[in-house]
Protein backbone atom coordinates (compact mmCIF):
# COMPACT_ATOMS: atom_id res chain seq x y z
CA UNK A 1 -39.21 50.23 -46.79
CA UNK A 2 -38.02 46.88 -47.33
CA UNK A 3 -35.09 47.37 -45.28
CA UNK A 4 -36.64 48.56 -42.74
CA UNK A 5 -38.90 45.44 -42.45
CA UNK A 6 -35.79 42.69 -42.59
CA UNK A 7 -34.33 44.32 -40.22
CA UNK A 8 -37.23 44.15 -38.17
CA UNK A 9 -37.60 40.88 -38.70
CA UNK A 10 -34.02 40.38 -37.82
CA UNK A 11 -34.35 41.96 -34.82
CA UNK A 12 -37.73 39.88 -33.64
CA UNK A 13 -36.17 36.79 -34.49
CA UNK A 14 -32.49 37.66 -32.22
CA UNK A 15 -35.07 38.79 -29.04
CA UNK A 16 -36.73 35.38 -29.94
CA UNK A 17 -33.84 33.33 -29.66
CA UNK A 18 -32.03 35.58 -26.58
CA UNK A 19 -35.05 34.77 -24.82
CA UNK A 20 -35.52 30.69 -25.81
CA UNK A 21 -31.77 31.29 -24.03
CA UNK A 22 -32.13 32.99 -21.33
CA UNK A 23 -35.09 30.54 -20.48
CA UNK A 24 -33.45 27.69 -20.90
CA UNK A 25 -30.28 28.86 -18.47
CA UNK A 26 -33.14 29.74 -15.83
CA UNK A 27 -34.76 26.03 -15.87
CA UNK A 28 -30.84 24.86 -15.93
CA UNK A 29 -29.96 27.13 -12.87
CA UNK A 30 -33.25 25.83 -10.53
CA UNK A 31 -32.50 23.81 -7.41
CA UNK A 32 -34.92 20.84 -9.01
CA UNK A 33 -32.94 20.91 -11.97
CA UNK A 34 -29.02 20.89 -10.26
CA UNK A 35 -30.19 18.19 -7.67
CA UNK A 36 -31.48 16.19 -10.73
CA UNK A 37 -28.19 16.84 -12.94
CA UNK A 38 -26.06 16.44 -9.49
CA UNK A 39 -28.13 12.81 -8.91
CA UNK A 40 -28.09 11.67 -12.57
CA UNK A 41 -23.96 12.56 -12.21
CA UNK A 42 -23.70 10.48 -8.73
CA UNK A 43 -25.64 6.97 -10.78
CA UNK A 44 -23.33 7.38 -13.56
CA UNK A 45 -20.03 7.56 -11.27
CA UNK A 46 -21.27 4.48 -9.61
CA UNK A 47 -22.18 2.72 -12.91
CA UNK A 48 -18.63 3.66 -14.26
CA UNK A 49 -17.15 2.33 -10.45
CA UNK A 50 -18.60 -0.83 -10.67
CA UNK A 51 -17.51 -1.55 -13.78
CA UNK A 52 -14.17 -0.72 -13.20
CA UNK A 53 -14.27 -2.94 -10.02
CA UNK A 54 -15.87 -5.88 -12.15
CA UNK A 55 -12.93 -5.50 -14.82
CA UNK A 56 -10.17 -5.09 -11.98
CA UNK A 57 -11.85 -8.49 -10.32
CA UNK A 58 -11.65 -10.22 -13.72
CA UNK A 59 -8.13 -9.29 -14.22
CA UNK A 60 -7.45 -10.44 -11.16
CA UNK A 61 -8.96 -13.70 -11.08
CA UNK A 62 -7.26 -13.57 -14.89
CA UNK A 63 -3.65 -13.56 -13.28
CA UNK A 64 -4.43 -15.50 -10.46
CA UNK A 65 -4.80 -18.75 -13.14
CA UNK A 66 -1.98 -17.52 -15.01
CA UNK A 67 0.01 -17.66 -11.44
CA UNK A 68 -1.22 -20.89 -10.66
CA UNK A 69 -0.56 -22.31 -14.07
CA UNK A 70 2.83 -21.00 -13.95
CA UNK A 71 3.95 -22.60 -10.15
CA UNK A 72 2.15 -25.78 -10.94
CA UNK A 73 -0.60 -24.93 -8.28
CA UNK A 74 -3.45 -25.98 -10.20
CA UNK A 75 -2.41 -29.79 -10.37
CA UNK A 76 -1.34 -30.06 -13.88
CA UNK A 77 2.73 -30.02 -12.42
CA UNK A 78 4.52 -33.10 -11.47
CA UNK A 79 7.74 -32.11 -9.76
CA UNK A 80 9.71 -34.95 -8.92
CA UNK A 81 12.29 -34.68 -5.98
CA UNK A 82 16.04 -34.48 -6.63
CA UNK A 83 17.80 -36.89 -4.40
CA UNK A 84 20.48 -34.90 -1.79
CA UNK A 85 23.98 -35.32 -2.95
CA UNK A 86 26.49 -36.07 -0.22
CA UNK A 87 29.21 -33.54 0.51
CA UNK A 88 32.23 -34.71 -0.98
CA UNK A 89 35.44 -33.35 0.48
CA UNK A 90 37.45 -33.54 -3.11
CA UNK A 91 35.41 -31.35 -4.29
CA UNK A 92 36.53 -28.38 -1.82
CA UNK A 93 33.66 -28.84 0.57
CA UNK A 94 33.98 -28.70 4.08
CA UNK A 95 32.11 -29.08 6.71
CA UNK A 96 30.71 -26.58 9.58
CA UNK A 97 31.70 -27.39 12.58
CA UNK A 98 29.26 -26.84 15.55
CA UNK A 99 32.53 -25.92 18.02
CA UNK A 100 32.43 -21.65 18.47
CA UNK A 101 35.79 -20.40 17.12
CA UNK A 102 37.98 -18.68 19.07
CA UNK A 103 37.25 -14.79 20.52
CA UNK A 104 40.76 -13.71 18.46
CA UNK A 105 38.54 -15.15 15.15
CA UNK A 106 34.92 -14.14 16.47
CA UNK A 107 33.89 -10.96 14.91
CA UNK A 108 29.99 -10.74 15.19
CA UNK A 109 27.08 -8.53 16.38
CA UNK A 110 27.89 -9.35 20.16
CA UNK A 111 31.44 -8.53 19.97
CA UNK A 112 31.29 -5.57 17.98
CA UNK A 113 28.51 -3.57 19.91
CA UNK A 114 29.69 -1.15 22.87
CA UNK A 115 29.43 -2.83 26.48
CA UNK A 116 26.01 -2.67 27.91
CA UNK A 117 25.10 -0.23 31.06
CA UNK A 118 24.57 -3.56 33.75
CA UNK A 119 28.38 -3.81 32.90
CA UNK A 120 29.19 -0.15 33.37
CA UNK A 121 27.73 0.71 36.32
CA UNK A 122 25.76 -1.58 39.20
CA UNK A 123 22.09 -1.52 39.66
CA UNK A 124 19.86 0.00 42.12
CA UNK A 125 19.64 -3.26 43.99
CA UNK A 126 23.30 -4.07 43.94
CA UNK A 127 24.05 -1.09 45.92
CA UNK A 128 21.82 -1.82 48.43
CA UNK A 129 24.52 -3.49 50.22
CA UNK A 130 28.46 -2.63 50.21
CA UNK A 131 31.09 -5.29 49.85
CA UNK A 132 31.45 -6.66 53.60
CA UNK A 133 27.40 -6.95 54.37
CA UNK A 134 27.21 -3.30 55.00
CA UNK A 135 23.96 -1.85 54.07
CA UNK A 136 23.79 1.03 51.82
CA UNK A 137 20.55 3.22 52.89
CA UNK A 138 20.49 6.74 53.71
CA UNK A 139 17.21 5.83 56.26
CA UNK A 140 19.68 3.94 58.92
């Protein structure tokens, strides 16, 4: 008999807690509850964004000095200019002459691309007229 009666009790206690279960995934699954687990998901995003954004502006601000610091930008660099040295010609300098070189010794951009189309074949206004003052229309 008093087997019978734990296992009873067994039994009464498992439909007790299947059913605190069950009752609890029901109030999870109801439209109020998702929209208010959905909107409580949505302010914690945008608390975790704008953090983020405050840390990236900090860092940034952060290198920005460093940057500063570093190129003298902040007014704590005195850079004082280095006078020009003159070209000397001992010591193998030369200097550029402003005089083209000749075509032979040219080797550039202009010379190297393919001749355009104006110098391959005439316009539609150049033949207009034939050599001699001839026009050149079909309508005459």
């Amino acid at each position: 008999m008093v087997r019978r009666i734990f296992w009873m009790a067994v039994g009464a206690g498992a439909t007790v807690w299947a059913m605190n279960k069950a009752n609890e995934a029901v109030h999870r699954l109801t439209p109020d509850s998702l929209s208010g687990t959905a909107a409580r998901g949505a302010l914690q995003l945008g608390d975790t964004a704008k953090r983020f954004a405050a840390d990236v502006r900090a860092g940034m601000a952060e290198r920005e000095e460093q940057l500063r610091a570093d190129l003298g930008l902040d007014g704590t660099a005195v850079v004082d200019p280095q006078p020009r040295r003159a070209l000397r010609r001992d010591a193998g300098y030369r200097a550029i002459s402003a005089a083209p070189a000749p075509l032979e010794i040219q080797v550039g951009p202009a010379v190297a691309l393919p001749p355009t189309r104006k110098a391959l074949e005439p316009t539609p206004r150049q033949l207009d007229e034939l050599p001699g003052g001839i026009p050149n229309r079909k309508d005459l």
